[in-house]
C-alpha atoms as a PDB file:
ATOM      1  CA  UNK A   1       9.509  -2.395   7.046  1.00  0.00           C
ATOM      2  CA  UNK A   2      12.500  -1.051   4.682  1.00  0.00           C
ATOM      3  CA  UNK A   3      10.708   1.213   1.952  1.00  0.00           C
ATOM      4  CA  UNK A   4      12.934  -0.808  -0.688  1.00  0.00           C
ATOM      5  CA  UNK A   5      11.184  -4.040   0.786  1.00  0.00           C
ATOM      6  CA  UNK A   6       7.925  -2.006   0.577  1.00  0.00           C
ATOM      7  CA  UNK A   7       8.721  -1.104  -2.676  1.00  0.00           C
ATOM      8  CA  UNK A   8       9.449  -4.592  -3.951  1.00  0.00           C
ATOM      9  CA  UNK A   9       6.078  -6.166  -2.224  1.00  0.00           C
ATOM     10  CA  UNK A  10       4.343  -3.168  -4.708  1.00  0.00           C
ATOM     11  CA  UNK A  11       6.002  -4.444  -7.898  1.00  0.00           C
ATOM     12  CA  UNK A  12       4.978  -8.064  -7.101  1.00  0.00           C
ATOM     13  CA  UNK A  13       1.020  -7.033  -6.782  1.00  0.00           C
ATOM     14  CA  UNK A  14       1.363  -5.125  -9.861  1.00  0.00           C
ATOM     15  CA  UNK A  15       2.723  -7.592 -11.779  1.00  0.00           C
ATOM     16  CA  UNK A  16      -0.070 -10.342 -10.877  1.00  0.00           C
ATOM     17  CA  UNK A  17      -2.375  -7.602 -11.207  1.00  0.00           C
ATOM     18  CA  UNK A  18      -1.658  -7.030 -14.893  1.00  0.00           C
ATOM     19  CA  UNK A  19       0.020 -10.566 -15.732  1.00  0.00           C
ATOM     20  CA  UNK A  20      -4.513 -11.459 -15.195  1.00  0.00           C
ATOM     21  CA  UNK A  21      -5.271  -8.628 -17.111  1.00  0.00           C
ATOM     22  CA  UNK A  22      -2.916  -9.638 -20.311  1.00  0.00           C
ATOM     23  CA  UNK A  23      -3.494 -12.766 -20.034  1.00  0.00           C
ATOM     24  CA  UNK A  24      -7.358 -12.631 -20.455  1.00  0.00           C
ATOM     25  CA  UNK A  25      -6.671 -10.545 -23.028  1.00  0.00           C
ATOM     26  CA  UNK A  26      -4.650 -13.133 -24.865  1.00  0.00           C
ATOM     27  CA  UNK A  27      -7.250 -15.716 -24.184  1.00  0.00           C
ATOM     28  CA  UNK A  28     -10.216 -13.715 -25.722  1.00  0.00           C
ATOM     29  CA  UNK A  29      -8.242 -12.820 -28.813  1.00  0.00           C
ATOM     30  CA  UNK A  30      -5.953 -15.566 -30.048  1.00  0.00           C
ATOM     31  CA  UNK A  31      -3.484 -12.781 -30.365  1.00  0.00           C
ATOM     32  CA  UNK A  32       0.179 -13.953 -30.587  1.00  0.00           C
ATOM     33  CA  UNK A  33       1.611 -10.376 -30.194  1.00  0.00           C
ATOM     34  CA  UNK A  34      -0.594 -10.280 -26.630  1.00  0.00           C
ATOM     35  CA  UNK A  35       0.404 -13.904 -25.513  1.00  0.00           C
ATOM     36  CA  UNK A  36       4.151 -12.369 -25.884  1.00  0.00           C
ATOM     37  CA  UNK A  37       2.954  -9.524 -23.872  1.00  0.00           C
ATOM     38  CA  UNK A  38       1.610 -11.354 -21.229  1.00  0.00           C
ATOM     39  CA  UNK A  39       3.814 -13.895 -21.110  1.00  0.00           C
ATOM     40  CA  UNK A  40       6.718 -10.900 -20.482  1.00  0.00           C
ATOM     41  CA  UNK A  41       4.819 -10.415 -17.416  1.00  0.00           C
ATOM     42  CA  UNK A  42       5.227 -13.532 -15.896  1.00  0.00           C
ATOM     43  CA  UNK A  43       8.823 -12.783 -16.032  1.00  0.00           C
ATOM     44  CA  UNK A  44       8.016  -9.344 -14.114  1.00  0.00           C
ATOM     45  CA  UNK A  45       6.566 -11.733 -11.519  1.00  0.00           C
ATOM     46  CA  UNK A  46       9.404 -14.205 -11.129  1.00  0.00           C
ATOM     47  CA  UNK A  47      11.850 -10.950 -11.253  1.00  0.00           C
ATOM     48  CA  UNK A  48       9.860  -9.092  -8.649  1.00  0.00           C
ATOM     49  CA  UNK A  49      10.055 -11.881  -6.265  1.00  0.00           C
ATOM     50  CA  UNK A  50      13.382 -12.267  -6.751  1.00  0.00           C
ATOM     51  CA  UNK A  51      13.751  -8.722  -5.771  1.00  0.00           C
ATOM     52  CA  UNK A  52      11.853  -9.060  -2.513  1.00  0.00           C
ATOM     53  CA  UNK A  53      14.068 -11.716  -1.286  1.00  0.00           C
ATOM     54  CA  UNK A  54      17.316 -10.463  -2.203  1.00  0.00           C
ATOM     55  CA  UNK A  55      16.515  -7.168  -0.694  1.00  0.00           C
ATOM     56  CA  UNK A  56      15.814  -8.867   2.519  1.00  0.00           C
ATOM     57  CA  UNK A  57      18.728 -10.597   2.719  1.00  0.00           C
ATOM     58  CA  UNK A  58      21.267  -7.321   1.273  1.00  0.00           C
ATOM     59  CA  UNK A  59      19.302  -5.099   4.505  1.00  0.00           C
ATOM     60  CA  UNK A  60      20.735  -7.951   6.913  1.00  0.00           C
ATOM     61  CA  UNK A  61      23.556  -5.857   9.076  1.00  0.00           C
ATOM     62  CA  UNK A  62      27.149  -6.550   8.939  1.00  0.00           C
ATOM     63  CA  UNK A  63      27.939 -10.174  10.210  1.00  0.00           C
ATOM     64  CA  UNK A  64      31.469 -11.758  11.289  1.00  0.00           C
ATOM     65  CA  UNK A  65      31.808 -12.965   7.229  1.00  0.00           C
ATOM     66  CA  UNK A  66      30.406 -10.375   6.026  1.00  0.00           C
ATOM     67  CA  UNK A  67      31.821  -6.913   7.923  1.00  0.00           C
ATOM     68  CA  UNK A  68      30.506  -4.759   4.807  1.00  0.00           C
ATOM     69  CA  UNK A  69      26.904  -5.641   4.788  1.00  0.00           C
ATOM     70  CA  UNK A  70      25.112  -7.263   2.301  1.00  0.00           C
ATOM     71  CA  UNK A  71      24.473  -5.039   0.056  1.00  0.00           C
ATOM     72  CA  UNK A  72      25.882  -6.754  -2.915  1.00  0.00           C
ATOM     73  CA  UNK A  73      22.925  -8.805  -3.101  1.00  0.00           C
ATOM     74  CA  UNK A  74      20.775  -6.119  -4.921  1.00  0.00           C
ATOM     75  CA  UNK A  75      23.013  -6.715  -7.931  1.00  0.00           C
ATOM     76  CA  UNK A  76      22.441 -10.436  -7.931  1.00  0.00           C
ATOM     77  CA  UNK A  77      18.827  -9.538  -7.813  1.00  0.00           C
ATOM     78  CA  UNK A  78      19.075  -7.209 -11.257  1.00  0.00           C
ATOM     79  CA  UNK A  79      21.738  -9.885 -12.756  1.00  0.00           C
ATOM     80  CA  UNK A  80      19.412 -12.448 -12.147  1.00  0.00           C
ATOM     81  CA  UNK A  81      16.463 -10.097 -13.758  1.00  0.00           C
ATOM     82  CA  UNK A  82      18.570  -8.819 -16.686  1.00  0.00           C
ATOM     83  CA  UNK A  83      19.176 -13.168 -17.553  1.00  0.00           C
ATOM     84  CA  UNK A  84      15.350 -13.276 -17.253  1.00  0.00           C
ATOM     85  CA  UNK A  85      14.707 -11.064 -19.684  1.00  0.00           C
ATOM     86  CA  UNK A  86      16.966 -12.178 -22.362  1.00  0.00           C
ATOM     87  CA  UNK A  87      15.625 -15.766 -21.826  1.00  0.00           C
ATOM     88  CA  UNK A  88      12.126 -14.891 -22.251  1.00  0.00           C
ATOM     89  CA  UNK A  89      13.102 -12.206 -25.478  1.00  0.00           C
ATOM     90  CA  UNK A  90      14.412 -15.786 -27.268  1.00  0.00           C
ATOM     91  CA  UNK A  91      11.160 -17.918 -25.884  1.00  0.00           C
ATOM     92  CA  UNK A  92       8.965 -15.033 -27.300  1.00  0.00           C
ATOM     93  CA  UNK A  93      10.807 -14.903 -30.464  1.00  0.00           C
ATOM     94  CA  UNK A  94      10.692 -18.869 -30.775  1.00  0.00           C
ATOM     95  CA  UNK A  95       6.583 -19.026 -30.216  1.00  0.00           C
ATOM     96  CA  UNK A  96       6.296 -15.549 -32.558  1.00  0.00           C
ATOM     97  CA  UNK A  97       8.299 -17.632 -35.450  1.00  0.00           C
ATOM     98  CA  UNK A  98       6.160 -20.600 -35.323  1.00  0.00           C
ATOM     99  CA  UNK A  99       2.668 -18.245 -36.137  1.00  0.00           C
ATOM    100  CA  UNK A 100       3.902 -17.671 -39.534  1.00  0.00           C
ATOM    101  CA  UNK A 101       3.940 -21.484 -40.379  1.00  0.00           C
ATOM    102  CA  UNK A 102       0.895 -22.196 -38.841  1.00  0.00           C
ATOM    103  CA  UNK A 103      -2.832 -21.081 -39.550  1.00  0.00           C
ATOM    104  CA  UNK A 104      -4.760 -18.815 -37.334  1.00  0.00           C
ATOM    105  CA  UNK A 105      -7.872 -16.996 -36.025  1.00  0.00           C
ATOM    106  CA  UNK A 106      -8.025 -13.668 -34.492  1.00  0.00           C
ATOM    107  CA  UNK A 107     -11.458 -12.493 -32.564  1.00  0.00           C
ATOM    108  CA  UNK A 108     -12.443  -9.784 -30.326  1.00  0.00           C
ATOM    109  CA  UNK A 109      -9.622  -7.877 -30.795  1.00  0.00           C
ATOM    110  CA  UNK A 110     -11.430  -4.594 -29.705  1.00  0.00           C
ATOM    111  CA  UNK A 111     -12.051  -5.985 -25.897  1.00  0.00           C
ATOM    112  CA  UNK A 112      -8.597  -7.361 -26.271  1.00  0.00           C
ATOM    113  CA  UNK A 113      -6.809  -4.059 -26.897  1.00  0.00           C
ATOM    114  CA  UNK A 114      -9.059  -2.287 -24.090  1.00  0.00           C
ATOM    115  CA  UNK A 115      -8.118  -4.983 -21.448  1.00  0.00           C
ATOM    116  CA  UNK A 116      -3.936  -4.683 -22.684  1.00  0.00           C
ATOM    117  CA  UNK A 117      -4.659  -0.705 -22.931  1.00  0.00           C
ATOM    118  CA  UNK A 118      -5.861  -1.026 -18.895  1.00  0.00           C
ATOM    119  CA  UNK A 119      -3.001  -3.032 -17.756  1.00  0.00           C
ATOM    120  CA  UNK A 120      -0.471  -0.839 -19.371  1.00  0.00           C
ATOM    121  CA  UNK A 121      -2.023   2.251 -17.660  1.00  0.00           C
ATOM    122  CA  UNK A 122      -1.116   0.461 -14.447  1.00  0.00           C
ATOM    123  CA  UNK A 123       2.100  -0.652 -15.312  1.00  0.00           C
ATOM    124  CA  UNK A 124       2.710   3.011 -16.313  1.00  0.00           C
ATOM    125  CA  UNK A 125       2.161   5.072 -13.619  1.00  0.00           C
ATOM    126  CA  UNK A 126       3.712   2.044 -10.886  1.00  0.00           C
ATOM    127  CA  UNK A 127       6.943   2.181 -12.821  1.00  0.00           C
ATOM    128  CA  UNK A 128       6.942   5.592 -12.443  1.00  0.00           C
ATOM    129  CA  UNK A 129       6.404   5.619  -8.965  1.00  0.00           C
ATOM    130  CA  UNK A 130       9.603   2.844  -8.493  1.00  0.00           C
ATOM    131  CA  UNK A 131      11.596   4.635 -10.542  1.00  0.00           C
ATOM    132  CA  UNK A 132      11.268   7.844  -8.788  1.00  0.00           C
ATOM    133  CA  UNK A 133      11.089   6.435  -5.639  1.00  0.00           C
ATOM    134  CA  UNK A 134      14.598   4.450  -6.647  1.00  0.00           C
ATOM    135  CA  UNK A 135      16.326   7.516  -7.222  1.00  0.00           C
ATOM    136  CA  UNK A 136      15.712   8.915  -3.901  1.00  0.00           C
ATOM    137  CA  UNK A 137      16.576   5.675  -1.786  1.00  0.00           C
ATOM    138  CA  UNK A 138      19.837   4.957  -4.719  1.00  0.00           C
ATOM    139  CA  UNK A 139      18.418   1.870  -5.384  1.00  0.00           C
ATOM    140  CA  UNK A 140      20.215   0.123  -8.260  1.00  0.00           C
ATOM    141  CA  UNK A 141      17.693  -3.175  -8.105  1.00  0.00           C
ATOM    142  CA  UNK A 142      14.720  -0.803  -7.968  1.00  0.00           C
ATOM    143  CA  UNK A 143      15.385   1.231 -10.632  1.00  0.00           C
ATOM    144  CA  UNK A 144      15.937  -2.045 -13.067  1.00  0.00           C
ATOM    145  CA  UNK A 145      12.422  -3.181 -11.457  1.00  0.00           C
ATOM    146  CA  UNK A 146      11.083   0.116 -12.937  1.00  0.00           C
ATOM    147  CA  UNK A 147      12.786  -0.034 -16.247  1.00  0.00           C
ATOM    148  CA  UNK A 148      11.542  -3.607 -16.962  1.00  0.00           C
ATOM    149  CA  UNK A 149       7.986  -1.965 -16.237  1.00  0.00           C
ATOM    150  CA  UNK A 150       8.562   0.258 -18.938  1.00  0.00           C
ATOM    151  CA  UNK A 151       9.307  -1.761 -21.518  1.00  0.00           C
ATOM    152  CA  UNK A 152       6.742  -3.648 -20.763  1.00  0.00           C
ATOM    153  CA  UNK A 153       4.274  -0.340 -21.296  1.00  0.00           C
ATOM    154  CA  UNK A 154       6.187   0.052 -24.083  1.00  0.00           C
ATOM    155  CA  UNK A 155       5.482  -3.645 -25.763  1.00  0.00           C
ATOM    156  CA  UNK A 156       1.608  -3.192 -24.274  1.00  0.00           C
ATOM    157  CA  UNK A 157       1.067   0.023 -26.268  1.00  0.00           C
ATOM    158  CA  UNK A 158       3.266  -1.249 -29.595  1.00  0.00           C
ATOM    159  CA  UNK A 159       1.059  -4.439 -29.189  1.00  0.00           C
ATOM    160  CA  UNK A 160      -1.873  -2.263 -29.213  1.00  0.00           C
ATOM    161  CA  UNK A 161      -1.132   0.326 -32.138  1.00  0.00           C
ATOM    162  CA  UNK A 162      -0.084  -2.994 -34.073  1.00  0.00           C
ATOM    163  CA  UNK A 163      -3.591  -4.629 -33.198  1.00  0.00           C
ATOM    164  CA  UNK A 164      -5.376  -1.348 -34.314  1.00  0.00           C
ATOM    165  CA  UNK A 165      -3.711  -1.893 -37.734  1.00  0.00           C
ATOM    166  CA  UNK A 166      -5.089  -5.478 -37.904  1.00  0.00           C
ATOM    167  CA  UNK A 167      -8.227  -4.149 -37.607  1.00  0.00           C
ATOM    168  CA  UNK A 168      -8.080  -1.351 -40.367  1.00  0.00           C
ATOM    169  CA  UNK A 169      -6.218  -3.417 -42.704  1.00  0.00           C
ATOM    170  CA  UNK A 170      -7.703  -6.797 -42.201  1.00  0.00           C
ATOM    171  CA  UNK A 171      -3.842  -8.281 -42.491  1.00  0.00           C
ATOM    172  CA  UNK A 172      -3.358 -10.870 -38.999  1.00  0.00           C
ATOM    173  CA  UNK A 173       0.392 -11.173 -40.408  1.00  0.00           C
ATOM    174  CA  UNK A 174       1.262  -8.103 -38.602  1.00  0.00           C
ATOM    175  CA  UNK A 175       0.777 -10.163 -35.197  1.00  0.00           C
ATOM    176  CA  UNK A 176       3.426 -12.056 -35.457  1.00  0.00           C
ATOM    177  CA  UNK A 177       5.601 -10.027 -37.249  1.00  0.00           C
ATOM    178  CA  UNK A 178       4.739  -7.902 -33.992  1.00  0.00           C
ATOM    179  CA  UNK A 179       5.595 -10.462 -32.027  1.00  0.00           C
ATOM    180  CA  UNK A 180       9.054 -11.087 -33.166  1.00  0.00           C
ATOM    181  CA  UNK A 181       9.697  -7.294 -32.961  1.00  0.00           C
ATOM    182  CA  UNK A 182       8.687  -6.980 -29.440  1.00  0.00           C
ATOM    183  CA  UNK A 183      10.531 -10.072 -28.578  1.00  0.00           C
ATOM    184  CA  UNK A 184      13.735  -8.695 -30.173  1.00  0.00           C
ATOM    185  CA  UNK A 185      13.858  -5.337 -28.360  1.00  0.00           C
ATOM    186  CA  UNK A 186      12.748  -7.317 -25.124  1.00  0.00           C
ATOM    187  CA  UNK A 187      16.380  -9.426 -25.880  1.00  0.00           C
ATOM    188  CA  UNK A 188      18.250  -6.144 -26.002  1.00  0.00           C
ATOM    189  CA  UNK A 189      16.515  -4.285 -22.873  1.00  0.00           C
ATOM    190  CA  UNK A 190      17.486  -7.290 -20.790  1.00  0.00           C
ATOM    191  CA  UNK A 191      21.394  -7.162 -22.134  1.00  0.00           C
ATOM    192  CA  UNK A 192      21.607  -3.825 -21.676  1.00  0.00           C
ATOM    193  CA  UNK A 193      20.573  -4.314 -17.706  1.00  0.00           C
ATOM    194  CA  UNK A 194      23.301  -7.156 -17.340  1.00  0.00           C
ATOM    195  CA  UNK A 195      25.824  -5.125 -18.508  1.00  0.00           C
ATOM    196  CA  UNK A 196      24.742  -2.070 -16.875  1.00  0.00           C
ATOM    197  CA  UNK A 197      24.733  -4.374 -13.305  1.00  0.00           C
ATOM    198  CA  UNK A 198      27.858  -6.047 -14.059  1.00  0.00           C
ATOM    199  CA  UNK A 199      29.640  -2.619 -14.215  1.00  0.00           C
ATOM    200  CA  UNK A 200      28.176  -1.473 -10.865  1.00  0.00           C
ATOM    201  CA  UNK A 201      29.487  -5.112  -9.565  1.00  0.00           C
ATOM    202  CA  UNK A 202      33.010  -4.018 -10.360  1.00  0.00           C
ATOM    203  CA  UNK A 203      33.071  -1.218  -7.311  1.00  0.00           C
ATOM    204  CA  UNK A 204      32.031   1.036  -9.467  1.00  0.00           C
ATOM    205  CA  UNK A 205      32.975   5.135  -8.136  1.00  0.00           C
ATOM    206  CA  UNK A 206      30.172   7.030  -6.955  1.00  0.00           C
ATOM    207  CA  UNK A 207      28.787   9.762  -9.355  1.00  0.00           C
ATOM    208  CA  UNK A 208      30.382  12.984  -9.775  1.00  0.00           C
ATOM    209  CA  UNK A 209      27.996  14.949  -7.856  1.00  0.00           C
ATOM    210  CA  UNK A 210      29.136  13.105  -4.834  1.00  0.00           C
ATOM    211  CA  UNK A 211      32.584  13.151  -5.043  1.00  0.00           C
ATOM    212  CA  UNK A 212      32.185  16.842  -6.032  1.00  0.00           C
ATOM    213  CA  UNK A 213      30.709  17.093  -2.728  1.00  0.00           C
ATOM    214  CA  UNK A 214      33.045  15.066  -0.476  1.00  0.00           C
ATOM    215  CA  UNK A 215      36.329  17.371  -2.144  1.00  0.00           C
ATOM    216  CA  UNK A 216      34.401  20.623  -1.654  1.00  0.00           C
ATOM    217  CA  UNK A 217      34.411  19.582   2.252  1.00  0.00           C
ATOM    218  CA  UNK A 218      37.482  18.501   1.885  1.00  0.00           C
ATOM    219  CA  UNK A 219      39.104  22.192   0.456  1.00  0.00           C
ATOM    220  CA  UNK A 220      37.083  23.843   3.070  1.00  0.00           C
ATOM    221  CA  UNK A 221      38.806  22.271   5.605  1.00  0.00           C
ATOM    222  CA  UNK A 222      41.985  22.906   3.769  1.00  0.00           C
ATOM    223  CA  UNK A 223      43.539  24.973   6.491  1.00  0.00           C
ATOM    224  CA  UNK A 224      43.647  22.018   9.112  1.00  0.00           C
ATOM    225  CA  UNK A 225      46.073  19.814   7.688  1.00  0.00           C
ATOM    226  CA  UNK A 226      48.143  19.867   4.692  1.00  0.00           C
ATOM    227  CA  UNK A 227      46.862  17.557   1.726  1.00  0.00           C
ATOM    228  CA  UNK A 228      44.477  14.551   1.190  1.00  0.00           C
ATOM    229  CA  UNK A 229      45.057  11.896  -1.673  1.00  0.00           C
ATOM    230  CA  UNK A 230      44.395   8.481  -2.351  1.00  0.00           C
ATOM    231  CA  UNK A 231      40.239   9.666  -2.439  1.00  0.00           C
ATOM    232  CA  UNK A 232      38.290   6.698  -3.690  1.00  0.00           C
ATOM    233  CA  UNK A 233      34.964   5.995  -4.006  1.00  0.00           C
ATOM    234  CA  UNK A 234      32.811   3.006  -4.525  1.00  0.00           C
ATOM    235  CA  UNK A 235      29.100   1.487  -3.651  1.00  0.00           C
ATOM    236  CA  UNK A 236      27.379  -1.553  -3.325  1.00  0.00           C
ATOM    237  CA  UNK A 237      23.506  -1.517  -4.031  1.00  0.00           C
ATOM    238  CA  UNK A 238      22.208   1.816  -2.277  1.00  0.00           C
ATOM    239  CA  UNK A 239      25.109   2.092   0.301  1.00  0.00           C
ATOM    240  CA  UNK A 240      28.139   4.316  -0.393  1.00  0.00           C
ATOM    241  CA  UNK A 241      32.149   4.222   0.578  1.00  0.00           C
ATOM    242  CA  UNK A 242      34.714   6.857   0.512  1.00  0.00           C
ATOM    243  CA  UNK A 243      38.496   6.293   1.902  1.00  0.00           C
ATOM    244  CA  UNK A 244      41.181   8.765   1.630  1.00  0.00           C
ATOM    245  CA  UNK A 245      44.386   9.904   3.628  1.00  0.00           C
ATOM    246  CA  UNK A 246      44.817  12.740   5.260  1.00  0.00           C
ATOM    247  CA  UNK A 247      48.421  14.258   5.178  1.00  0.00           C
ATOM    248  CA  UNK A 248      49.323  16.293   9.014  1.00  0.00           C
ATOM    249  CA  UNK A 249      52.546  18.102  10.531  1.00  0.00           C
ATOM    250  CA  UNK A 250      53.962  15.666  12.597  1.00  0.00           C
ATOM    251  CA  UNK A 251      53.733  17.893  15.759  1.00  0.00           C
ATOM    252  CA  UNK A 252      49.853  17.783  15.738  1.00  0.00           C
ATOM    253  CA  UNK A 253      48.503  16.226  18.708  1.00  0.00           C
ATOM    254  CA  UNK A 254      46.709  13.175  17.782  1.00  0.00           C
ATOM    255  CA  UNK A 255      43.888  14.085  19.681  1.00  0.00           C
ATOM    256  CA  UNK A 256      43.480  16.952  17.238  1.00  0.00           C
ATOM    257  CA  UNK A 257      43.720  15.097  14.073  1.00  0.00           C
ATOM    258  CA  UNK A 258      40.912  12.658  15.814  1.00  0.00           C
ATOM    259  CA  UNK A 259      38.925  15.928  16.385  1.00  0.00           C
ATOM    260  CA  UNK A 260      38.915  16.800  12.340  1.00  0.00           C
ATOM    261  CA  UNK A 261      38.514  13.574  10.702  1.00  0.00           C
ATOM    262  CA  UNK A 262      35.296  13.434  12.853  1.00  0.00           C
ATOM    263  CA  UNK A 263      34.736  16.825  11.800  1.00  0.00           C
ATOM    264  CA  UNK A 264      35.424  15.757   8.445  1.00  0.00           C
ATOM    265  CA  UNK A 265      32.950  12.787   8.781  1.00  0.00           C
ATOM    266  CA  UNK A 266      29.952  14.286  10.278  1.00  0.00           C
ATOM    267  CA  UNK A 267      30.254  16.823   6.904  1.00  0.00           C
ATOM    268  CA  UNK A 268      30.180  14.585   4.417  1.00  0.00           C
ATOM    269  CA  UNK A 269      27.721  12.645   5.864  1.00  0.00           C
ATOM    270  CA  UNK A 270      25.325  15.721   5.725  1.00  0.00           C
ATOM    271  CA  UNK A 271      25.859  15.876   2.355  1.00  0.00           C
ATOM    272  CA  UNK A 272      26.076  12.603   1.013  1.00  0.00           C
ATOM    273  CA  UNK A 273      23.503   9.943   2.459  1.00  0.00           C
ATOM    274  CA  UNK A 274      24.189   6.867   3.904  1.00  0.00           C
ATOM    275  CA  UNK A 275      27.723   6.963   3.284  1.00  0.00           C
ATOM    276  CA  UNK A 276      30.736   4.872   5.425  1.00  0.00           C
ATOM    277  CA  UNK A 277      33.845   6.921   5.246  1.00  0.00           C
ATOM    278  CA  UNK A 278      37.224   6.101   6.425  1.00  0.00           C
ATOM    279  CA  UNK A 279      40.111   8.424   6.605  1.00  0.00           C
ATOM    280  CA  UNK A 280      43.707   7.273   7.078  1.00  0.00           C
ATOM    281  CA  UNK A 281      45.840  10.086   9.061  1.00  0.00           C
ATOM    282  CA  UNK A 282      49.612  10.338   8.104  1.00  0.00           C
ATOM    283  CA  UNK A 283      52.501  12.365   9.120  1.00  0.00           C
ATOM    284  CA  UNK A 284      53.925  14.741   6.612  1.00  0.00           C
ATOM    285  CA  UNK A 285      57.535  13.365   6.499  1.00  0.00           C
ATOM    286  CA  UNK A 286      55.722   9.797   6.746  1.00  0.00           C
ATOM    287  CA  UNK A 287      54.449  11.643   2.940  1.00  0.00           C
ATOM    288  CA  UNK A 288      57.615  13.144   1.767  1.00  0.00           C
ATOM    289  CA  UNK A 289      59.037   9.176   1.595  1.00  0.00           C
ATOM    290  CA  UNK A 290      56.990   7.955  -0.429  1.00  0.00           C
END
């Protein structure tokens, strides 16, 4: 199986692994702040299945519609997420605003904060493991999988510290004031993931260190023909595309020029992982007219 695909199964037990956790916690305490923490998690869980399927269907090969792949579909999977999270920021914030015109009872709020305190631990250290393993595989949809986890350990442990106050001070106000906090910054973490996905939608160029890469190749082969322009760059989900020309002396043989783009090729290829690269050869005077 694909490691993203792996990777996505992972974030799916996780999240029903901690969405129980929170939501006992919730249960046993009456807290507000907790219900908006575990109810945050059932969006990991709608998110992370979401993932799984669109991965499977971006790893399907090139088909007769689709001669590029389909790895576009990763960014409908984080789209998708980042509209999740917004959503559920405004549901949170709606249930969080209706505590403060409504009595309530808070118990148990130590065994609440230890059960919260366990399933952040494990959200923790698995979002740390997706995030790293994201950045070695490039995976766009992965990394915005790991990033939701975090803000989630970051509402878990804010819910937590808040909680701890409650207890010293006595004041249950500061549970839903925490809960329209956390449902606030949960708003802006899931705009900040649409727009982030909607600019890698937009063929966005690969990263400098790439490109830095593919010219360095490029100048060491310098001697071979005469120029290269029109280098550009793009990628779609964890897969990467480079086209540029290649400028020759009209008297090389063509079987010569075929000999260095493939040269060429094979280079960057080395360098830069799971990269399609096309090169357009052109005849110097074929250059000099344009």
């Amino acid at each position: 199986m694909d490691k993203r695909l792996k990777l996505s199964l992972f974030s799916i037990g996780v999240a029903f692994f901690v969405f129980v956790f929170k939501l006992i916690s919730y249960i046993i305490t009456n807290s507000v702040a907790l219900l908006t923490d575990s109810v945050e998690t059932i969006n990991n869980i709608f998110a992370s299945l979401i993932l799984f399927f669109s991965m499977k269907k971006s790893l399907k090969p090139p088909d007769r519609e689709h001669p590029y792949g389909h790895h576009k579909m990763e960014y409908v999977s984080s789209f998708i997420e980042g509209l999740l999270i917004v959503s559920m920021g405004f549901v949170l914030f709606y249930i969080s605003m209706r505590r403060f015109l409504t009595p309530f009872e808070l118990q148990k709020l130590d065994t609440g904060i230890l059960i919260s305190g366990i399933a952040g631990l494990v959200n923790l250290s698995s979002g740390l493991y997706l995030y790293r393993s994201a950045k070695k595989i490039h995976s766009i949809a992965i990394e915005t999988d790991a990033k939701h986890l975090f803000s989630d350990v970051g509402t878990t442990f804010g819910v937590i510290i808040g909680l701890l106050l409650v207890i010293i001070t006595g004041k249950k106000i500061i549970d839903p004031v925490l809960g329209v906090t956390l449902s606030i910054y949960i708003a802006f973490l899931g705009t900040r993931s649409i727009i982030k996905t909607a600019d890698e939608m937009l063929d966005k160029s690969l990263d400098e260190k790439d490109i830095a890469k593919i010219k360095n190749i490029l100048h060491s082969y310098a001697s071979r023909y005469i120029e290269f322009h029109e280098l550009r760059t793009r990628k779609a989900g964890n897969k990467k595309f480079v086209d540029l020309h290649l400028v020759f002396y009209p008297e090389e043989k063509l079987v010569d020029i075929h000999r260095i783009c493939d040269e060429i090729e094979e280079k960057i290829r080395e360098e830069v992982k799971n990269i399609d690269i096309t090169i357009h050869p052109e005849p110097y005077e074929h250059r000099t007219h344009n």
